[in-house]
Protein backbone atom coordinates (compact mmCIF):
# COMPACT_ATOMS: atom_id res chain seq x y z
CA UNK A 1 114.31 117.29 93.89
CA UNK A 2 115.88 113.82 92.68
CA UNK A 3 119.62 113.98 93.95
CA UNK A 4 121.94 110.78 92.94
CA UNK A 5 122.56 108.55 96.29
CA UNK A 6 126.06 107.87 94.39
CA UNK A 7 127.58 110.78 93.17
CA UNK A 8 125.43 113.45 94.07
CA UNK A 9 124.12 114.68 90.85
CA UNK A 10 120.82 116.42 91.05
CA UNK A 11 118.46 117.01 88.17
CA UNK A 12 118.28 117.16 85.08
CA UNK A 13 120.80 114.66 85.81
CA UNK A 14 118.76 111.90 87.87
CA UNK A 15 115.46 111.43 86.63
CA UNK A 16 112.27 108.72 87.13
CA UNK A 17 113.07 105.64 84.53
CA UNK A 18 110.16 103.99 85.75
CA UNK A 19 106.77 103.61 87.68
CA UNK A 20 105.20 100.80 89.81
CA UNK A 21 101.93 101.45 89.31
CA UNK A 22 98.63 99.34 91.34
CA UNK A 23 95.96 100.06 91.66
CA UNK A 24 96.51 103.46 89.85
CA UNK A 25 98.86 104.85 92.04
CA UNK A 26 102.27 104.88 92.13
CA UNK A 27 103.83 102.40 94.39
CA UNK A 28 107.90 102.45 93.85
CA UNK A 29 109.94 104.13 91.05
CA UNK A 30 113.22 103.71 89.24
CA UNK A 31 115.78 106.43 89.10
CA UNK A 32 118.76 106.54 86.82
CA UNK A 33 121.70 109.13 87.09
CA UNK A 34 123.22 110.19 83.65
CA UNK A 35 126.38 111.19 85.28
CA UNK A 36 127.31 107.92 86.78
CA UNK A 37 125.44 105.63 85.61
CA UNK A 38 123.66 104.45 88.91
CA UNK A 39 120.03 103.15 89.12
CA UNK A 40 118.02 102.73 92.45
CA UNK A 41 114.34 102.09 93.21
CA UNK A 42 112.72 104.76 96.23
CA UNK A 43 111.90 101.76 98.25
CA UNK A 44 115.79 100.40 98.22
CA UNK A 45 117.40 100.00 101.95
CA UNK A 46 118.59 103.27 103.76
CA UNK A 47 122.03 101.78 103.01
CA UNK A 48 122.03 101.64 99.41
CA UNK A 49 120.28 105.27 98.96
CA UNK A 50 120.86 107.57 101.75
CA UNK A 51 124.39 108.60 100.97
CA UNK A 52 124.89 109.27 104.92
CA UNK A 53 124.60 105.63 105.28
CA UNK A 54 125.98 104.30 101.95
CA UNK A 55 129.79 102.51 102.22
CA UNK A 56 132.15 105.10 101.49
CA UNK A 57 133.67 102.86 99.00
CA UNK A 58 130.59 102.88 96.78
CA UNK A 59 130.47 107.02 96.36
CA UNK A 60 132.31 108.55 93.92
CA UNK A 61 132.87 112.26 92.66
CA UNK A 62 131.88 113.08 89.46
CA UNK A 63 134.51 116.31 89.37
CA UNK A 64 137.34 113.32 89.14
CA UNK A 65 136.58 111.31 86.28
CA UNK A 66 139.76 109.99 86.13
CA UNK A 67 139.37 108.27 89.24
CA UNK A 68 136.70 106.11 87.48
CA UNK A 69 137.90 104.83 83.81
CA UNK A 70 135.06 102.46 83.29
CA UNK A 71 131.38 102.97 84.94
CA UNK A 72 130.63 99.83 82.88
CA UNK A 73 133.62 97.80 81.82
CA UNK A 74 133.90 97.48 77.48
CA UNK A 75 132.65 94.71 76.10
CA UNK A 76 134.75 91.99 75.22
CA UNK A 77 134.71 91.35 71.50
CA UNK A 78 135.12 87.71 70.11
CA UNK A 79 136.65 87.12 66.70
CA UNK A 80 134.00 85.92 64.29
């Protein structure tokens, strides 16, 4: 089971976006989380996926989206 190293979020929420492959076998992969927006390869430092060892500051909980306005900040739209 694929659990997000951010938020938590297991599957069908976190999923594989992509595969490393070499040699025909599969040497990293790409995960994306739907419910927060975080993406991490399986081959990332302990401290950017193993939310034991991840800065406190960089978890969130999806049950308080108000917490979190903006995963990704809007655009900012120039006059034409």
């Amino acid at each position: 089971m694929i659990n997000c190293p951010r938020c938590g979020a297991a599957e069908p929420h976190c999923r594989i976006q992509h595969e490393g492959i070499e040699d025909d076998r599969t040497v990293w992969r790409v995960y994306g989380c739907a419910k927060c927006a975080f993406n991490w390869r399986d081959n990332e430092p302990a401290t950017t996926i193993n939310p034991t060892l991840r800065d406190a500051f960089f978890q969130m909980d999806p049950s308080r989206p108000d917490d979190y306005p903006h995963n990704i900040p809007p655009p900012k739209v120039r006059p034409q």
